[in-house]
Protein backbone atom coordinates (compact mmCIF):
# COMPACT_ATOMS: atom_id res chain seq x y z
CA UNK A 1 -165.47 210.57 78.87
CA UNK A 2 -168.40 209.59 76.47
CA UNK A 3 -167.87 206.56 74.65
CA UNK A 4 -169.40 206.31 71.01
CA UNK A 5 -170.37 202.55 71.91
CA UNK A 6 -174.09 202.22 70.13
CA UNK A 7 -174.75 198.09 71.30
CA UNK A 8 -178.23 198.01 69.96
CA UNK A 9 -181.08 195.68 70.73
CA UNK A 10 -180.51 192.56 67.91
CA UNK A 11 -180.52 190.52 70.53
CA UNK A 12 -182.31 192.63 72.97
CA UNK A 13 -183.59 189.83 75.88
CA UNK A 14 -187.80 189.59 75.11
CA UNK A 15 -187.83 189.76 78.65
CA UNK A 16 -187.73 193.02 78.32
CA UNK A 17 -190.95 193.27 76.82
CA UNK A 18 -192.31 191.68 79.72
CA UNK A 19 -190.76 193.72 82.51
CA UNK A 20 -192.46 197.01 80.65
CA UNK A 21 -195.55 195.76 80.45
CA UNK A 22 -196.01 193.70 83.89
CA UNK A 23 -194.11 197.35 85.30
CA UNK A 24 -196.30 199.82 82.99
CA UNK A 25 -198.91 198.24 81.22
CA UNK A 26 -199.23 196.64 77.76
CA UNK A 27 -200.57 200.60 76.58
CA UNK A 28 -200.02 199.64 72.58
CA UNK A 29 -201.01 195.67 72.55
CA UNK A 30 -204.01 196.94 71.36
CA UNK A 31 -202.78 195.92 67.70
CA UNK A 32 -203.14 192.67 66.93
CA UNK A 33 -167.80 187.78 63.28
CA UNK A 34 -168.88 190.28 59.55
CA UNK A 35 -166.38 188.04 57.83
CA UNK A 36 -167.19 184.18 59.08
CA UNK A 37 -170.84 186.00 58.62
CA UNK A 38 -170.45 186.57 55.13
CA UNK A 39 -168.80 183.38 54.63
CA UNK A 40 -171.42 181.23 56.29
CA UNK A 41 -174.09 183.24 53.88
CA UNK A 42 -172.19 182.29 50.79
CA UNK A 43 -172.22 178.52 51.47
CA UNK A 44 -175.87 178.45 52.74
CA UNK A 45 -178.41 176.97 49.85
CA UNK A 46 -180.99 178.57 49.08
CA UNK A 47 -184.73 176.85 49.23
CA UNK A 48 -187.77 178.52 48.25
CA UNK A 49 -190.89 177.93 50.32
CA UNK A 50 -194.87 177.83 48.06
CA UNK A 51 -196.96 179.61 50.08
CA UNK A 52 -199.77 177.98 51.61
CA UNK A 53 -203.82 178.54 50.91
CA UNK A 54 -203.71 180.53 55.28
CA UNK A 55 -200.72 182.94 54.38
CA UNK A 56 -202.97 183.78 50.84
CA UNK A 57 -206.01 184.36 52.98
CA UNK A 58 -203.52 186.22 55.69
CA UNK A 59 -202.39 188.65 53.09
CA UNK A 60 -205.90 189.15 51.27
CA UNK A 61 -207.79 189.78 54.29
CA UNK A 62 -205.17 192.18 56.25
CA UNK A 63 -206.00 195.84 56.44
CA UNK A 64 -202.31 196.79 56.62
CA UNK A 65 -200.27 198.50 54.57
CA UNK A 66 -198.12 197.30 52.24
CA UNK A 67 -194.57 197.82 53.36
CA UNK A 68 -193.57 200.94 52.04
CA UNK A 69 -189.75 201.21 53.25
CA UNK A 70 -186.88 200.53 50.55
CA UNK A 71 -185.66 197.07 50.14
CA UNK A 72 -187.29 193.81 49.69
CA UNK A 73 -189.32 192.50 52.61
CA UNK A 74 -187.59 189.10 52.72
CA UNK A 75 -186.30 188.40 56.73
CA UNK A 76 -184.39 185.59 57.35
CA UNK A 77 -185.88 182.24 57.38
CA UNK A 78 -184.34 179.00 57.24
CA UNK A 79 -185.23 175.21 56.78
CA UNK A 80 -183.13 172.73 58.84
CA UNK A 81 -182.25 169.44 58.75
CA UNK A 82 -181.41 166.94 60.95
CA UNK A 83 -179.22 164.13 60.24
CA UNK A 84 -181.68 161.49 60.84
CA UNK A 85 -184.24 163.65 58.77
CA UNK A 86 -186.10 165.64 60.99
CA UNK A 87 -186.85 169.05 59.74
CA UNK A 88 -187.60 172.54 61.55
CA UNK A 89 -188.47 175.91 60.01
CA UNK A 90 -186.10 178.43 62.27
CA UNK A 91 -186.34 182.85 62.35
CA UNK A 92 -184.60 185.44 63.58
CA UNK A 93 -187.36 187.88 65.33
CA UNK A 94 -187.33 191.48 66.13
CA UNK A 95 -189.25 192.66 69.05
CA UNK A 96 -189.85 195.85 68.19
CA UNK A 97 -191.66 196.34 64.36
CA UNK A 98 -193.93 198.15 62.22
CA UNK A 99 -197.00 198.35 61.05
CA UNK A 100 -195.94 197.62 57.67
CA UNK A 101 -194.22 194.23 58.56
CA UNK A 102 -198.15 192.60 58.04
CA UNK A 103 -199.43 191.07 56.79
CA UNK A 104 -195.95 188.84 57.00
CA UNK A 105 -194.25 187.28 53.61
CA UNK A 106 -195.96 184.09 52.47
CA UNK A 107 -193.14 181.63 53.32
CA UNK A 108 -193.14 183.02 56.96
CA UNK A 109 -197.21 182.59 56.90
CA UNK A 110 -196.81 179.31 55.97
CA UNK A 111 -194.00 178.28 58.77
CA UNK A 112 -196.35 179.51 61.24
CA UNK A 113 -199.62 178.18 59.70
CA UNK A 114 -197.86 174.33 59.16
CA UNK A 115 -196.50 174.54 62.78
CA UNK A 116 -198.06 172.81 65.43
CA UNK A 117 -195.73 174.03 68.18
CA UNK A 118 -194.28 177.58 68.28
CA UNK A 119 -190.64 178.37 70.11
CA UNK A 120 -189.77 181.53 71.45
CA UNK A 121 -187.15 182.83 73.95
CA UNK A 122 -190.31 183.31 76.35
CA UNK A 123 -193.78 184.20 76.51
CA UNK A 124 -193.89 187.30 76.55
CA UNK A 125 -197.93 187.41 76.45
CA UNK A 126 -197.90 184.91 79.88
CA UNK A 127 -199.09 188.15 82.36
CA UNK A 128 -199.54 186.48 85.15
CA UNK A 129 -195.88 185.05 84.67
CA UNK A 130 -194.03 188.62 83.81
CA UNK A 131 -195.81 190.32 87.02
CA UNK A 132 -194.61 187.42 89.29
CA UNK A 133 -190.57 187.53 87.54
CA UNK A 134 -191.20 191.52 87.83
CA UNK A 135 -191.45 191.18 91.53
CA UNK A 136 -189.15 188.55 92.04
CA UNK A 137 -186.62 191.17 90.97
CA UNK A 138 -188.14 194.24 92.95
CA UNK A 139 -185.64 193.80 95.47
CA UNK A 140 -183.08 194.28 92.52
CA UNK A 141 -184.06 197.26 90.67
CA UNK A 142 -183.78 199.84 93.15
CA UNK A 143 -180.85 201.22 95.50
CA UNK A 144 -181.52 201.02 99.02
CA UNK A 145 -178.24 201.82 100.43
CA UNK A 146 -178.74 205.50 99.90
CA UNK A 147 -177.10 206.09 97.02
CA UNK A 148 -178.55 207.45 93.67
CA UNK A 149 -177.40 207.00 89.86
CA UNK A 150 -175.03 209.91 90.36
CA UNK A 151 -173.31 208.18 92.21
CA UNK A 152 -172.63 205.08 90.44
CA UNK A 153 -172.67 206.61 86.73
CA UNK A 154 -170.35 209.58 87.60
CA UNK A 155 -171.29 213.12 87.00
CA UNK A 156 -170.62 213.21 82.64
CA UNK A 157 -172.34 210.30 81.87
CA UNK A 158 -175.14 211.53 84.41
CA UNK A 159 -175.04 215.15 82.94
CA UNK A 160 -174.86 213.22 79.61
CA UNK A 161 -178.49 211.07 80.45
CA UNK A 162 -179.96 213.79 81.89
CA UNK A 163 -179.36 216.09 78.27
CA UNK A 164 -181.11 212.91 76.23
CA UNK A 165 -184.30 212.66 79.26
CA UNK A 166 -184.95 216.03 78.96
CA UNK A 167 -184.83 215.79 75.14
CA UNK A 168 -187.77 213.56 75.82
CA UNK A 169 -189.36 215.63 78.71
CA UNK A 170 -188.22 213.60 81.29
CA UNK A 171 -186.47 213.82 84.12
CA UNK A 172 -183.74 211.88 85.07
CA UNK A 173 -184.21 212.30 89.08
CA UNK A 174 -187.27 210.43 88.89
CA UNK A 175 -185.00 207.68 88.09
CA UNK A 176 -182.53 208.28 90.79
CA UNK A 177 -182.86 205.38 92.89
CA UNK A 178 -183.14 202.51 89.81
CA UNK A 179 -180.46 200.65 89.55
CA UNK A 180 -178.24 200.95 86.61
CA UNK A 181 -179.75 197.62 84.48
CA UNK A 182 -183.49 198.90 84.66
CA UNK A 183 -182.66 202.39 83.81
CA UNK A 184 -180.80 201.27 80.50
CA UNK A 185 -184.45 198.86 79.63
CA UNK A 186 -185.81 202.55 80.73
CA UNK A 187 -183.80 204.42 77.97
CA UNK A 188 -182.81 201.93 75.10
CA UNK A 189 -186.86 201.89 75.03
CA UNK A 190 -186.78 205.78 74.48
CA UNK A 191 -184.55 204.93 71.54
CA UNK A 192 -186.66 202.32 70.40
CA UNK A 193 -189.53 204.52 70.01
CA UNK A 194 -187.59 207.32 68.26
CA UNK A 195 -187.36 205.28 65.73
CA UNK A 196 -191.30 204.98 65.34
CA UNK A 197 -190.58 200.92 66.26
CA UNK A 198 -193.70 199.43 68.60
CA UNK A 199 -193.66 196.55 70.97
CA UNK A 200 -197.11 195.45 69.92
CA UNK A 201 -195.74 195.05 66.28
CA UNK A 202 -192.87 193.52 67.61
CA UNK A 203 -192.66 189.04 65.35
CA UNK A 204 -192.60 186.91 68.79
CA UNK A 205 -195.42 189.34 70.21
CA UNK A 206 -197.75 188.82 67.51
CA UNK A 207 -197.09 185.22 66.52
CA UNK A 208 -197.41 184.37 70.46
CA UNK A 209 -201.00 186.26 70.19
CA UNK A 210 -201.46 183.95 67.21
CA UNK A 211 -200.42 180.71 68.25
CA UNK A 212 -202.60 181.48 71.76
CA UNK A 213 -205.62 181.67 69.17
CA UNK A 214 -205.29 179.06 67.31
CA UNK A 215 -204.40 176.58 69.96
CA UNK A 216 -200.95 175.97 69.31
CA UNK A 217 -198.30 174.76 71.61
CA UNK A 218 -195.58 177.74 72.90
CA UNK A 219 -192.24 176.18 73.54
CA UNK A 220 -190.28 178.28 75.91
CA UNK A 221 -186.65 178.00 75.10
CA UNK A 222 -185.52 179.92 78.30
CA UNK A 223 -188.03 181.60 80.48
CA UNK A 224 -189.08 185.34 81.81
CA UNK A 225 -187.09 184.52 84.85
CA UNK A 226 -183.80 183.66 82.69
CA UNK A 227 -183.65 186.58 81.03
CA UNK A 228 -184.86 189.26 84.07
CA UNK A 229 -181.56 187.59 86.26
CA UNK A 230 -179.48 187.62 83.26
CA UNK A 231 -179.74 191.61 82.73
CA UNK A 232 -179.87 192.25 86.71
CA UNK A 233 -176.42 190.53 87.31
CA UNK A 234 -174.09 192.26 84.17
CA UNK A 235 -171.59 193.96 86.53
CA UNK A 236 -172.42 198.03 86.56
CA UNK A 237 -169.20 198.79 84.76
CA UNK A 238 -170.86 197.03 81.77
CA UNK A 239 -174.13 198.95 82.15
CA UNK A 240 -172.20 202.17 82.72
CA UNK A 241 -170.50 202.06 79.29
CA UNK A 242 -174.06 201.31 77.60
CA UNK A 243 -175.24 204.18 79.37
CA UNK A 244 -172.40 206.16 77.92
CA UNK A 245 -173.93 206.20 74.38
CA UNK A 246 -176.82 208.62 75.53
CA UNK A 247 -176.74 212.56 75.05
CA UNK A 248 -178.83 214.99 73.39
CA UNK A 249 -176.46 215.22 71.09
CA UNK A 250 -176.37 211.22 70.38
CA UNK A 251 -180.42 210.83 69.77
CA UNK A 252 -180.03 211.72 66.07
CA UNK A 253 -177.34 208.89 65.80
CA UNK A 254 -178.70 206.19 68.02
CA UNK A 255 -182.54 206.66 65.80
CA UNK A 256 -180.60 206.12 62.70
CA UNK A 257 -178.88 202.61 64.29
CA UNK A 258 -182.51 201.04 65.20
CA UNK A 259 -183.30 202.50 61.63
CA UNK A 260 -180.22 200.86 60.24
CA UNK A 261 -181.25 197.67 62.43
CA UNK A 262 -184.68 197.18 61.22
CA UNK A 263 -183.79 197.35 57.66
CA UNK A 264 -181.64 194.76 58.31
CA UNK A 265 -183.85 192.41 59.80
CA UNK A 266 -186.65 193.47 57.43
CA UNK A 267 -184.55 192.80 54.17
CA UNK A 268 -182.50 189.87 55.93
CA UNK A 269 -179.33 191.47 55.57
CA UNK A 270 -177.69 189.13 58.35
CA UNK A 271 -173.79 190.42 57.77
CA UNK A 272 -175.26 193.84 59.23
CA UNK A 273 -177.44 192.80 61.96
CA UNK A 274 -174.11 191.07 63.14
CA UNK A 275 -172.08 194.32 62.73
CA UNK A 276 -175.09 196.03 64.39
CA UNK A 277 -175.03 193.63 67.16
CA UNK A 278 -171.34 193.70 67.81
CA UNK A 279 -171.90 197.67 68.00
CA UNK A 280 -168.39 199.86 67.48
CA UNK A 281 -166.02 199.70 70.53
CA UNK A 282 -162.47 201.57 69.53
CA UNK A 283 -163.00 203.87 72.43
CA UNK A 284 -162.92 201.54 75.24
CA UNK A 285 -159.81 200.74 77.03
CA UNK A 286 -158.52 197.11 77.84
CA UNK A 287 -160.27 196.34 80.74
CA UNK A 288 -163.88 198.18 79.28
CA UNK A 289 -163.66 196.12 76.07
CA UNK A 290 -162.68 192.92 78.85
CA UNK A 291 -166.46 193.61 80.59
CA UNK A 292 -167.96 193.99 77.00
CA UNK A 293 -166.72 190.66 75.75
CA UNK A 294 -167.96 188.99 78.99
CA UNK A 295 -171.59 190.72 78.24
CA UNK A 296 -171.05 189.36 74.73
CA UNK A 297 -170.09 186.17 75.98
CA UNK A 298 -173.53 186.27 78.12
CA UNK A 299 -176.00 187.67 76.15
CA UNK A 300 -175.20 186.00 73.14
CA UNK A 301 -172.31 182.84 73.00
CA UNK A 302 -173.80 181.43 75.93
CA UNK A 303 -177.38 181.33 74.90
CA UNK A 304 -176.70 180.58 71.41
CA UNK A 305 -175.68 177.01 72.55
CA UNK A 306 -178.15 176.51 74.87
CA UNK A 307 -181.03 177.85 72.26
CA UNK A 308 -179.39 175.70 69.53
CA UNK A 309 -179.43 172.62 71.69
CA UNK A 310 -183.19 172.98 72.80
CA UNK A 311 -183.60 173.06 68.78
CA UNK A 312 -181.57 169.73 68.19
CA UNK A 313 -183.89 168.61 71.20
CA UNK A 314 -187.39 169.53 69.28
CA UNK A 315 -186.27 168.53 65.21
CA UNK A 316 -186.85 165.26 65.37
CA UNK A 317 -190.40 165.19 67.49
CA UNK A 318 -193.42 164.07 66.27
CA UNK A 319 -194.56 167.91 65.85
CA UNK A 320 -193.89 170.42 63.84
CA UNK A 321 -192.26 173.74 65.30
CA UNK A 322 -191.36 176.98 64.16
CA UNK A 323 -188.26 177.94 66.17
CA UNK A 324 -188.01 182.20 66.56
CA UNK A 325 -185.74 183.83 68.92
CA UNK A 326 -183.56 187.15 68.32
CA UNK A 327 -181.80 187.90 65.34
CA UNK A 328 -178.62 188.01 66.50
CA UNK A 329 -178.54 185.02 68.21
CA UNK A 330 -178.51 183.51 64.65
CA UNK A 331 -175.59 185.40 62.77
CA UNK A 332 -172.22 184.92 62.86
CA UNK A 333 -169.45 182.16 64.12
CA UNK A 334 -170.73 181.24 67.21
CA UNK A 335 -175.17 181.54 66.06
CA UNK A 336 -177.05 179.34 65.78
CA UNK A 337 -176.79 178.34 62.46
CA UNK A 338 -172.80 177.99 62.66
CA UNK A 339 -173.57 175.86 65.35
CA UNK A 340 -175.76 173.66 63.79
CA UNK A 341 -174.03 173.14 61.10
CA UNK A 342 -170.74 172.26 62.90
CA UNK A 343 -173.11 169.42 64.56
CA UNK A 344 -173.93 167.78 61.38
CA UNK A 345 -177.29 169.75 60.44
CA UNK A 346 -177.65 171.29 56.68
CA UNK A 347 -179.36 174.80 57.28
CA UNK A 348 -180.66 176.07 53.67
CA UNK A 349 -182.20 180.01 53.69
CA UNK A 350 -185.87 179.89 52.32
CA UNK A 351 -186.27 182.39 49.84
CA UNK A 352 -189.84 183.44 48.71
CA UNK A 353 -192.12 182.07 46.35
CA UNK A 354 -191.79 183.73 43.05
């Protein structure tokens, strides 16, 4: 059976990034719960942000296009507070953007520009670091007991992956003896570029690039390493009903989800990117849905607390930092902002400068 299950990448681990381009090569770096959700975005204040004399140059100078998609470009941004005072400017990235997403709006110019220390899941940008996690895992990404991905995915979903490589002339026997976790970073980027989103565009990629420039400090909040054993050990059965989502017949569908996705992020719609992130799971039976809300558990609960902590850790240092990890990890009972509230901080959205 094919499950209609579309988790997409909200929260997709920036390690990612780095295992494609420490595997492949960095080809286009050439450029430089719905209801506590929309209960927690009623009571948050809003705070608007004057843009500072960089993010006027930023947007003068840029080349870019305007963004021309509908909606306001306005992602989510907010300004946090400590209890004893200590403030912190805090984002929900996307890896994966578009040309048209710089330059970025002022008040995100400005958090950047007024930062003196930048934190990020990891840095993605760190070669020498991605190659070295990339063959710590070597061992991990390939079968070597004989079998092949028939085996372990069953002959549907196989027939199923096969329909949505060859969509994409590719074959899916090239792939035969990956294991199941790299082959879904393998295809969820084939969906990722159907929906005309690049990597090199992508808010942690280019404000890493920027921050390396200018000098700044990079903060890693996890590390390459974190991630790349994180998405090696999910159980197969987890990876197997990911896998399910991809047909020929699905491509159309899963395009319009990353679409969906990025006009979330890009108009800071954070009630869908957590509907987007929880992806739609009627079809799976007790103990599927059991394996998903372990991955959830994982990928996001898990990390939330540990990213919110390492921000309760740098808000009251003597520098400044801008704080951007995934979107998702933000949204929601159970983000990042939930959970800093529940500890005593106020966490106001910044709106831009009219």
């Amino acid at each position: 059976m094919t499950y209609n299950f579309k988790k997409i990448a909200a929260a997709c681990t920036a390690a990612v990034l780095a295992l494609a381009l420490a595997a492949c090569g960095n080809s286009d770096n050439s450029d430089k719960d719905s209801k506590a959700a929309s209960q927690t975005e009623q009571t948050v204040p809003q705070v608007t942000l004057q843009p500072s004399s960089e993010a006027e140059s930023a947007a003068d100078s840029s080349s870019e296009s305007e963004p021309t998609s509908e909606g306001e470009y306005a992602p989510a941004m907010w300004l946090v507070t400590s209890p004893n005072g200590g403030k912190m400017y805090m984002m929900g990235s996307m890896h994966y953007l578009r040309d048209e997403c710089y330059p970025l709006p002022d008040y995100v110019q400005k958090a950047y520009d007024e930062a003196d220390t930048l934190a990020v899941e990891c840095d993605i940008t760190d070669r020498t670091a991605s190659f070295a996690a990339t063959l710590d895992k070597a061992d991990q990404m390939y079968y070597s007991d004989g079998t092949t991905l028939r085996d372990h995915l069953g002959d549907e979903i196989y027939d199923n992956l096969e329909g949505y490589m060859a969509a994409h002339d590719e074959k899916l026997s090239l792939y035969d003896q990956y294991r199941l976790w790299y082959l879904d970073q393998v295809i969820s980027g084939m969906a990722v570029e159907d929906a005309q989103l690049k990597s090199s565009k992508g808010l942690d990629m280019n404000l890493l690039q920027w921050a390396h420039d200018d000098g700044k400090e990079i903060y890693e909040v996890e590390s390459i390493t974190f991630q790349m054993d994180l998405l090696a050990n999910f159980s197969e059965d987890i990876y197997k009903i990911m896998l399910s989502s991809y047909s020929a017949d699905s491509q159309e569908e899963l395009t319009q989800s990353y679409e969906d996705l990025y006009q979330a992020w890009r108009t800071g719609d954070t009630e869908a990117i957590l509907a987007l992130s929880d992806g739609e799971t009627e079809q799976l039976d007790k103990d599927q849905q059991a394996a998903m809300d372990d991955y959830n558990d994982q990928m996001l609960y898990s990390r939330n607390k540990g990213m919110a902590a390492k921000a309760e850790e740098l808000i009251d240092g003597e520098k400044r930092t801008f704080f951007v990890v995934g979107a998702a990890h933000f949204v929601g009972d159970g983000g990042i902002i939930d959970l800093l509230t529940k500890d005593g901080y106020t966490c106001e959205r910044v709106t831009e400068a009219e």
